[in-house]
C-alpha atoms as a PDB file:
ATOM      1  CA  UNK A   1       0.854  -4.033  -2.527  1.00  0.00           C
ATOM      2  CA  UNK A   2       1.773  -7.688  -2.841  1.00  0.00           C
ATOM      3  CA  UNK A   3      -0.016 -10.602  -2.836  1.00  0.00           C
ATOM      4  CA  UNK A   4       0.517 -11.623   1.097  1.00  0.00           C
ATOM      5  CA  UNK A   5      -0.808  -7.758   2.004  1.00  0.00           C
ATOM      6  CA  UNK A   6      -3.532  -8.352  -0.104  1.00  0.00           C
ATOM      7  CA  UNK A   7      -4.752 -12.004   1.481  1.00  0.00           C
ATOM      8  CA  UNK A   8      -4.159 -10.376   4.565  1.00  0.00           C
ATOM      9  CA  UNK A   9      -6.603  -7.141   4.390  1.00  0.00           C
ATOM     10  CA  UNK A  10      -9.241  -9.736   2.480  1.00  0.00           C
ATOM     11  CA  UNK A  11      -9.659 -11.776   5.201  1.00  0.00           C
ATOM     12  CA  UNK A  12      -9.899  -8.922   7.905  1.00  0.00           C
ATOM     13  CA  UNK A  13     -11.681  -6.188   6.223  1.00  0.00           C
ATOM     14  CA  UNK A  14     -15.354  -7.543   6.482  1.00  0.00           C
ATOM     15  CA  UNK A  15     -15.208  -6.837  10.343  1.00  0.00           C
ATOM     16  CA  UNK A  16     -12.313  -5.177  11.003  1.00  0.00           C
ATOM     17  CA  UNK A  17     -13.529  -1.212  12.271  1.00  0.00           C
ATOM     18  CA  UNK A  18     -11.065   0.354  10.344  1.00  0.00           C
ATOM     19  CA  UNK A  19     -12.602  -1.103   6.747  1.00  0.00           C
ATOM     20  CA  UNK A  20     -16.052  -0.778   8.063  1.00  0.00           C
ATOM     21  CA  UNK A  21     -15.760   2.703   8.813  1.00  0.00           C
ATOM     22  CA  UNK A  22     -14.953   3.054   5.309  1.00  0.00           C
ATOM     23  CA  UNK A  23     -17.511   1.422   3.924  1.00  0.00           C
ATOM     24  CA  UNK A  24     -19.930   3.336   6.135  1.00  0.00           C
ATOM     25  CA  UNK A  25     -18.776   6.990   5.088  1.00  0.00           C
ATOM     26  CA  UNK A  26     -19.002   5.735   0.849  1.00  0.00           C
ATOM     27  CA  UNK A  27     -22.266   4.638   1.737  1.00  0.00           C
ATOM     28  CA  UNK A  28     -23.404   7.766   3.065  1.00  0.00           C
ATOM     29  CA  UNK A  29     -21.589  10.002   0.672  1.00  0.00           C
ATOM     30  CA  UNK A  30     -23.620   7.850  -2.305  1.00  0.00           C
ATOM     31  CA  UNK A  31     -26.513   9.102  -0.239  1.00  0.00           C
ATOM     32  CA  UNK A  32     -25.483  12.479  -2.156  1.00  0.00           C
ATOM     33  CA  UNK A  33     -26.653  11.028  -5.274  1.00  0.00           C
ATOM     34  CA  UNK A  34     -30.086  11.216  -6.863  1.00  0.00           C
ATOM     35  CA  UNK A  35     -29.754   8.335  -8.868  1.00  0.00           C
ATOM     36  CA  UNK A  36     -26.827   5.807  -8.989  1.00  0.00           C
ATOM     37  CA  UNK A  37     -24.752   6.470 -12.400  1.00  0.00           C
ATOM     38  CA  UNK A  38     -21.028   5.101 -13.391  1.00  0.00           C
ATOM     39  CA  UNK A  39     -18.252   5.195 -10.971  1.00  0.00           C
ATOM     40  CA  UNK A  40     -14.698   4.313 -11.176  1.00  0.00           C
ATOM     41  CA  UNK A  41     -12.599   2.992  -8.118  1.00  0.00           C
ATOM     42  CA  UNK A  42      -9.293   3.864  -8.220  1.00  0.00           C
ATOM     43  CA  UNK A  43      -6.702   1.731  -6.470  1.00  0.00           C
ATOM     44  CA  UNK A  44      -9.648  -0.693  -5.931  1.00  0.00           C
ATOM     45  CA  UNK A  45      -7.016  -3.502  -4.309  1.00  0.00           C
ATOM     46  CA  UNK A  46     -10.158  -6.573  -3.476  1.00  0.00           C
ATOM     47  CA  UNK A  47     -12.511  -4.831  -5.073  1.00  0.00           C
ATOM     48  CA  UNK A  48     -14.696  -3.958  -1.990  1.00  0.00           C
ATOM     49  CA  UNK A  49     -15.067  -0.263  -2.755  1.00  0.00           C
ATOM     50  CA  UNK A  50     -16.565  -1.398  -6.194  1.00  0.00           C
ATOM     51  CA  UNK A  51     -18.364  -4.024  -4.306  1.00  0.00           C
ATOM     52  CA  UNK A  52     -20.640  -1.400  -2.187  1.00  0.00           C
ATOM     53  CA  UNK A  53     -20.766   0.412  -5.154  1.00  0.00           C
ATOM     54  CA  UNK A  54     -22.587  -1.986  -6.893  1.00  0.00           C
ATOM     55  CA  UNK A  55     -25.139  -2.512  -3.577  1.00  0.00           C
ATOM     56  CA  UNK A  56     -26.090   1.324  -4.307  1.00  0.00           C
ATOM     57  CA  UNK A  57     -27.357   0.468  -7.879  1.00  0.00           C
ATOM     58  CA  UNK A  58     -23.753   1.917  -9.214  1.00  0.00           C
ATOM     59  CA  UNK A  59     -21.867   0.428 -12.666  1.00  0.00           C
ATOM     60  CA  UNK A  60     -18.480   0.116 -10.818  1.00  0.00           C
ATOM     61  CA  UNK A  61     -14.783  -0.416 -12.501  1.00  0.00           C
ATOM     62  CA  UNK A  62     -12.017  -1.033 -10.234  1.00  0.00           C
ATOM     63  CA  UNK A  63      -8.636  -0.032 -11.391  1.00  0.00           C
ATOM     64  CA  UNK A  64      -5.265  -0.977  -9.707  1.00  0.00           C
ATOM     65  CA  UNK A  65      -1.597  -1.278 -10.115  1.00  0.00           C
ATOM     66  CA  UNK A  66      -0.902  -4.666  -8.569  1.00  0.00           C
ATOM     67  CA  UNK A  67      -1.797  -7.889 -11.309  1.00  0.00           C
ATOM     68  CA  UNK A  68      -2.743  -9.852  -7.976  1.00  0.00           C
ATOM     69  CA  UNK A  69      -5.708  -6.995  -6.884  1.00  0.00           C
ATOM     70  CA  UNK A  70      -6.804  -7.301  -9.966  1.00  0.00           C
ATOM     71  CA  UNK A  71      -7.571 -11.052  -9.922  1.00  0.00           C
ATOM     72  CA  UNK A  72      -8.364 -10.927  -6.713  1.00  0.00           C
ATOM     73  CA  UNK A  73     -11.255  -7.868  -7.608  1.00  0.00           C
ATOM     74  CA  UNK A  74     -12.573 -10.068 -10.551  1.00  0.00           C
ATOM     75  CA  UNK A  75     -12.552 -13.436  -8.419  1.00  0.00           C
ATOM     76  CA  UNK A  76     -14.882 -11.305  -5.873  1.00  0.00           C
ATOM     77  CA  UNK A  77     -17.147 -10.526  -9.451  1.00  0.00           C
ATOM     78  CA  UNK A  78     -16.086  -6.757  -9.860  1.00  0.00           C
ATOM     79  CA  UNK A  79     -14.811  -5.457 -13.648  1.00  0.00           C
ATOM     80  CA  UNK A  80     -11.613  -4.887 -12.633  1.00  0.00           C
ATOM     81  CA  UNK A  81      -8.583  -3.343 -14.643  1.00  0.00           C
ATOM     82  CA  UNK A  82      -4.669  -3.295 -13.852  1.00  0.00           C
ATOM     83  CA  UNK A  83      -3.862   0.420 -14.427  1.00  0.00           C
ATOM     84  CA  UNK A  84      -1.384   2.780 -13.112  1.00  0.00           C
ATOM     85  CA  UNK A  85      -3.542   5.856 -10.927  1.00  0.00           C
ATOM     86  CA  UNK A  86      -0.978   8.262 -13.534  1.00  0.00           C
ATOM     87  CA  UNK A  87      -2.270   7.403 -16.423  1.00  0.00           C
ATOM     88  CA  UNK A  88      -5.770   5.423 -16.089  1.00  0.00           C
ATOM     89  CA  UNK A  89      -6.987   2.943 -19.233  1.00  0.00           C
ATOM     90  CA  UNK A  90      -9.840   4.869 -19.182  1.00  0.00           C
ATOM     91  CA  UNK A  91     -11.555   7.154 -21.588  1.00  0.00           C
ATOM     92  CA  UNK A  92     -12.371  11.117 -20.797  1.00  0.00           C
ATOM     93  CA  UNK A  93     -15.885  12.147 -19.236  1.00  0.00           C
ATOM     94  CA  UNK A  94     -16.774   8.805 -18.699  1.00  0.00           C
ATOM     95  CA  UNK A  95     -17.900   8.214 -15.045  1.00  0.00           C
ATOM     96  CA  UNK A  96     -20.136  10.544 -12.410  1.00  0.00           C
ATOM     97  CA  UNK A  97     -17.982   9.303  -9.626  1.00  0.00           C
ATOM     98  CA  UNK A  98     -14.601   8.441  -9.201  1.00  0.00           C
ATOM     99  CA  UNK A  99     -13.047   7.414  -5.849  1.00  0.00           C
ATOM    100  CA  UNK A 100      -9.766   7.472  -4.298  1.00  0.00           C
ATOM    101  CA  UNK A 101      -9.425   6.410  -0.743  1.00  0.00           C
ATOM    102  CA  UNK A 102      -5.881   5.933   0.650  1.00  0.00           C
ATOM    103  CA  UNK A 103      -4.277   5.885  -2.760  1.00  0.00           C
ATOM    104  CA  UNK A 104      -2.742   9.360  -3.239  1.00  0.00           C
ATOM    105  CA  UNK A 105      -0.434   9.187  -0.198  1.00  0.00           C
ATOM    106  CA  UNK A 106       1.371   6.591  -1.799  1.00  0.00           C
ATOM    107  CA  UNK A 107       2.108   7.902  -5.774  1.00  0.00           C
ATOM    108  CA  UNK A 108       5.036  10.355  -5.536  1.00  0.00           C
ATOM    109  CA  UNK A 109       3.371  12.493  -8.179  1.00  0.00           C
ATOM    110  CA  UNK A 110       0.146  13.026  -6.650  1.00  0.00           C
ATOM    111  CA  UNK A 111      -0.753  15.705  -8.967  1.00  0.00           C
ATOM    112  CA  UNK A 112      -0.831  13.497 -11.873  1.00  0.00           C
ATOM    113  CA  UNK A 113      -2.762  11.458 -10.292  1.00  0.00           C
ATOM    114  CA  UNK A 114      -5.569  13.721  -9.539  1.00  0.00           C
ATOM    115  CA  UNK A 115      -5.332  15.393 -13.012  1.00  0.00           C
ATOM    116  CA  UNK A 116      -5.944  11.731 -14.101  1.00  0.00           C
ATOM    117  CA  UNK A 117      -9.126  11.882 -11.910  1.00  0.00           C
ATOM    118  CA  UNK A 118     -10.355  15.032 -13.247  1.00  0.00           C
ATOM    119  CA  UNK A 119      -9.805  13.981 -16.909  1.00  0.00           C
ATOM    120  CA  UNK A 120     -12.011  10.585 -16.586  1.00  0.00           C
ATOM    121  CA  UNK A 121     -14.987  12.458 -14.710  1.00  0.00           C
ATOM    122  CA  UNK A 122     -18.268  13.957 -16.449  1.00  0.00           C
ATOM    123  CA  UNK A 123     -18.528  17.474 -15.866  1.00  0.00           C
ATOM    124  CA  UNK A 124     -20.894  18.237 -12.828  1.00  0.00           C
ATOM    125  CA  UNK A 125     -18.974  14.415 -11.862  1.00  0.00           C
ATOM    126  CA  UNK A 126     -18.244  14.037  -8.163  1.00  0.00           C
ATOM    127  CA  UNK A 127     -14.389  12.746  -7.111  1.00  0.00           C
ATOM    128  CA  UNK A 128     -14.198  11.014  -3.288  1.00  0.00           C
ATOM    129  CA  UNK A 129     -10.560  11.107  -1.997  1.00  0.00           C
ATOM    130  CA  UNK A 130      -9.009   9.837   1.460  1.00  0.00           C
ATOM    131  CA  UNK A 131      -5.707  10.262   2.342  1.00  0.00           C
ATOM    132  CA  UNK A 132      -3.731   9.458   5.927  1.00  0.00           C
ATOM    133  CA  UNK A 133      -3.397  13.484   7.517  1.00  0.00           C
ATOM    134  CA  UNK A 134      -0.495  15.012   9.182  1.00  0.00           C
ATOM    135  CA  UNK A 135       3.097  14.286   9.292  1.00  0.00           C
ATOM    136  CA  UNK A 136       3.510  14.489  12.897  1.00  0.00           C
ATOM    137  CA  UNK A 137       1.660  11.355  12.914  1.00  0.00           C
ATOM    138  CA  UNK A 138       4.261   9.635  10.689  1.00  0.00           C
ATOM    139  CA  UNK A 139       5.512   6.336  11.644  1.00  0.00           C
ATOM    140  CA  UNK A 140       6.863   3.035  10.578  1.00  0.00           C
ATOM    141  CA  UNK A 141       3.115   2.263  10.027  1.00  0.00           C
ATOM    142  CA  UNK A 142       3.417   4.630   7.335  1.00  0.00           C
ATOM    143  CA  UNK A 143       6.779   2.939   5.809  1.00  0.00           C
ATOM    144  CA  UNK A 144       5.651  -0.543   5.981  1.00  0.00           C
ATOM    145  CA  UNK A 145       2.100   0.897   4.000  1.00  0.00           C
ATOM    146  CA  UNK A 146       4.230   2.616   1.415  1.00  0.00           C
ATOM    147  CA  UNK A 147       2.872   5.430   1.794  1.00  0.00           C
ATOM    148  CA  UNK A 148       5.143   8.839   1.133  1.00  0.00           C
ATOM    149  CA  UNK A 149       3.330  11.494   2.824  1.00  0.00           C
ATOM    150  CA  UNK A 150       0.746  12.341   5.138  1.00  0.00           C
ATOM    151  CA  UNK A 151      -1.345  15.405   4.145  1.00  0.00           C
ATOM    152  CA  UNK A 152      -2.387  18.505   5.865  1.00  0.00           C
ATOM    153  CA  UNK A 153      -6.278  19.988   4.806  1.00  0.00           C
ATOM    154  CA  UNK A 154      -4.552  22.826   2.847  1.00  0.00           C
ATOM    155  CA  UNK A 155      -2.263  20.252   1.084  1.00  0.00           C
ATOM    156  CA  UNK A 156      -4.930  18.180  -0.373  1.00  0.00           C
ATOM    157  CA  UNK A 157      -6.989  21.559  -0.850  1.00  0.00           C
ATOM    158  CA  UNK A 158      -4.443  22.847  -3.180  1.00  0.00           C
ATOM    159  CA  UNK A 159      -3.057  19.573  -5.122  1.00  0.00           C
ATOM    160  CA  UNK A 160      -7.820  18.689  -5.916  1.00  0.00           C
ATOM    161  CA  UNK A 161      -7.839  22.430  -6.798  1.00  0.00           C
ATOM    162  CA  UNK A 162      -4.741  22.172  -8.748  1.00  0.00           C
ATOM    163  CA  UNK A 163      -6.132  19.467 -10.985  1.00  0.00           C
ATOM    164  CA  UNK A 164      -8.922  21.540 -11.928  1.00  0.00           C
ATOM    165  CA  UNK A 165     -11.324  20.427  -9.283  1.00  0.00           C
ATOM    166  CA  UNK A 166     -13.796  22.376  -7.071  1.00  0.00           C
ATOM    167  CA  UNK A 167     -13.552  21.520  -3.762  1.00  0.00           C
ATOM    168  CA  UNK A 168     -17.295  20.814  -1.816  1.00  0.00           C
ATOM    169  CA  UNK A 169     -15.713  19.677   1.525  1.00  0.00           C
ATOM    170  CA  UNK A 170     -13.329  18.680   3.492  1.00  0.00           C
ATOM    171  CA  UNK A 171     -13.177  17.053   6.436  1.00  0.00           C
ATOM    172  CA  UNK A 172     -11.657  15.294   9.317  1.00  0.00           C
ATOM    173  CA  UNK A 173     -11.739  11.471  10.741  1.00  0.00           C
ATOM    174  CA  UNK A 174     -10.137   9.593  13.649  1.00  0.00           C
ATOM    175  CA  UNK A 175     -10.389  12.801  15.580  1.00  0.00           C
ATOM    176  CA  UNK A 176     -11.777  10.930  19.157  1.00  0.00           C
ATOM    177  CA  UNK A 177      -8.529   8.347  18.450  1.00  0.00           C
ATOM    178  CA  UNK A 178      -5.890  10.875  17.168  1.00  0.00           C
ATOM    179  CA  UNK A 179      -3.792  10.712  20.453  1.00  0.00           C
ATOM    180  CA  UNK A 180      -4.350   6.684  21.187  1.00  0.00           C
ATOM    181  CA  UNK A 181      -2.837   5.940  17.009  1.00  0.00           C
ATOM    182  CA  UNK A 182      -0.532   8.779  17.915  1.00  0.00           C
ATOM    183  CA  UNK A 183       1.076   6.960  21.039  1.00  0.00           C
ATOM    184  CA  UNK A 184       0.770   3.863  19.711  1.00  0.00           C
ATOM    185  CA  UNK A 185       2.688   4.113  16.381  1.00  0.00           C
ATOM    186  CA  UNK A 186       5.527   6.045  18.156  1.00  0.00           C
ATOM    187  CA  UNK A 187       6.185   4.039  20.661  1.00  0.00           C
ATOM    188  CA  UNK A 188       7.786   1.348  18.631  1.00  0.00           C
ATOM    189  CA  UNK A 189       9.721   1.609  14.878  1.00  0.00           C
ATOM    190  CA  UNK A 190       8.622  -2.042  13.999  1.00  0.00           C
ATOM    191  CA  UNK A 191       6.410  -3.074  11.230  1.00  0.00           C
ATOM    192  CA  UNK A 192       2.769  -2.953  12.114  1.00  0.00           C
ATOM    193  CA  UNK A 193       1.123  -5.742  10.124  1.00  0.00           C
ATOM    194  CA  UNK A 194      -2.190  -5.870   9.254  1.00  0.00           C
ATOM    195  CA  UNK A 195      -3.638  -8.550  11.653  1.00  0.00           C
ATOM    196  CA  UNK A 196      -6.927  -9.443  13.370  1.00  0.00           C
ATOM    197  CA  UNK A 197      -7.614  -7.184  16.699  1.00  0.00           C
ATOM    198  CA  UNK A 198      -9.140  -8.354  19.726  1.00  0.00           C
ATOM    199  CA  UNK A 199     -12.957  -8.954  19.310  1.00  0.00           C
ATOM    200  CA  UNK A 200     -13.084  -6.113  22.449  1.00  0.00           C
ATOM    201  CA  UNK A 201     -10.947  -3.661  20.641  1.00  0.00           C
ATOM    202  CA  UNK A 202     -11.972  -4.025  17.353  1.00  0.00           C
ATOM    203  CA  UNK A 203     -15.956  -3.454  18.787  1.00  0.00           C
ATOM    204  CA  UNK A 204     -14.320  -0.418  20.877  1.00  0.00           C
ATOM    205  CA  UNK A 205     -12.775   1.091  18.222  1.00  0.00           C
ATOM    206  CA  UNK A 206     -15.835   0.546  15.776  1.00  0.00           C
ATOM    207  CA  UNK A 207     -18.252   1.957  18.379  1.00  0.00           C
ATOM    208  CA  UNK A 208     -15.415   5.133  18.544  1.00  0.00           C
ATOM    209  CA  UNK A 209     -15.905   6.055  14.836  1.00  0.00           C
ATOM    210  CA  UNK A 210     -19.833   5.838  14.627  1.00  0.00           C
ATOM    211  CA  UNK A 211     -19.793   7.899  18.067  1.00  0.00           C
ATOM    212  CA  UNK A 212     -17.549  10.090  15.929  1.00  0.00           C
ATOM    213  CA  UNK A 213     -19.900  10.567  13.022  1.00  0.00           C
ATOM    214  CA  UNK A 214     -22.477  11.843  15.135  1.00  0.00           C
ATOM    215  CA  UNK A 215     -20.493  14.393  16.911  1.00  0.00           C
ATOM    216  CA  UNK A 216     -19.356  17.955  15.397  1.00  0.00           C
ATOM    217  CA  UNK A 217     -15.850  17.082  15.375  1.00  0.00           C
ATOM    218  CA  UNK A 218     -15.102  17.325  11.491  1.00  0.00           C
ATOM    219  CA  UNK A 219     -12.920  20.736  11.531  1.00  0.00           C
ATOM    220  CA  UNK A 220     -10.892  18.659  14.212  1.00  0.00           C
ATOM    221  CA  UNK A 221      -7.757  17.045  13.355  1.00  0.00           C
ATOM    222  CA  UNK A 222      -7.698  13.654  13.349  1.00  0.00           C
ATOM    223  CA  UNK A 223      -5.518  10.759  11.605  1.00  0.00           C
ATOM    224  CA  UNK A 224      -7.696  10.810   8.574  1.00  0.00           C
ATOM    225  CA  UNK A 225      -8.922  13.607   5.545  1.00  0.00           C
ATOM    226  CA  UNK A 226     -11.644  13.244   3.863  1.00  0.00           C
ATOM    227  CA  UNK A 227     -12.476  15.530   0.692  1.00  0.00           C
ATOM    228  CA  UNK A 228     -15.356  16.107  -1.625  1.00  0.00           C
ATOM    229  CA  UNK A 229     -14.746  17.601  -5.086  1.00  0.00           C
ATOM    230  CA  UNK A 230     -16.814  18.463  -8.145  1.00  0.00           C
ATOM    231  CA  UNK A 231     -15.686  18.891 -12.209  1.00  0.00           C
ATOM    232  CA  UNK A 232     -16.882  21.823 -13.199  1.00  0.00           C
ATOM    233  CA  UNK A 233     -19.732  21.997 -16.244  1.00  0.00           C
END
């Protein structure tokens, strides 16, 4: 991601619904936790991940390919480390928690990637993954992200399983906006930038996904996978 991507998300993300959302399902998946231990975000971009992390008593790293996340990460106050997802700067069995949200979709060899997570987590550790779900929702949204897939459930099933993980849950987001994104990123091939919404929309959209979270709509397909996984020990 380059440097004007990465200005661009850090001066939305604080209200924009998309990054809240986020921020509101790591919060309640921390919930999980007995006590707060170490946790490693991978592809940490800002730093924000780390960031609410670190507001649920967590020791957070932040690891990421791009040299301008990196700064930007340790500007914000997070330890942050340039590191390629493939082969992490990290030791073995060193965190309880490792997190990958919408990072996998865009590494062409996924699988390293989530051996990678499996090798730096504590047995009994807990890995948090989000990827962008099914290709018939591809678009040039997709492109201009660099992203190189979209996964199904049984796809990201069998690549966390693959790399020795045991899979707790997954599950399904963006279900109650699946056919608005749908419409909307087909009906043009131009770039969708990253850009402020509409105070209206953006409140609309935000009040959509905590409706969402409340409803029993998680087998549903939406736009958005969510998975769960545990190292066994």
């Amino acid at each position: 991601m380059d440097t004007i991507e990465l200005e661009r998300i850090a001066r939305i993300e604080n209200d924009n619904w998309w990054y809240r959302e986020r921020r509101e399902i790591l919060s309640a998946e921390l919930l999980r936790f007995s006590v707060p231990g170490t946790a490693v975000d991978i592809g940490a971009a800002s730093g924000t991940g780390c960031r609410v992390l670190t507001e649920h008593g967590w020791r957070a790293t932040g690891v990421d390919l791009s040299p301008d996340a990196v700064a930007l990460a340790r500007a914000h106050g997070v330890e942050a480390y340039l590191g390629d997802a493939r082969f992490l700067p990290l030791p073995p069995c060193a965190y309880d928690l490792a997190l990958a949200l919408d990072v996998l979709e865009h590494i062409e060899d996924d699988a390293r990637a989530a051996a990678e997570i499996t090798r730096v987590l504590r047995p009994g550790g807990i890995a948090l993954v989000s990827v962008p779900c099914d290709m018939a929702l591809w678009s040039a949204h997709d492109v201009a992200l660099g992203r190189v897939r979209r996964y199904t459930r049984r796809a990201l099933t069998e690549l966390l399983e693959g790399a020795g993980l045991v899979l707790e849950a997954v599950w399904g987001r963006g279900v109650l906006l699946r056919p608005l994104l749908r419409r909307v990123r087909h009906r043009t091939a131009r770039r969708e930038d990253l850009a402020p919404l509409h105070p209206l929309a953006n409140e609309a959209l935000r009040v959509s996904a905590a409706l969402e979270r409340r409803l029993p709509l998680s087998g549903c397909p939406g736009v958005w996978l969510w998975a769960r996984a545990r190292r066994p020990g």
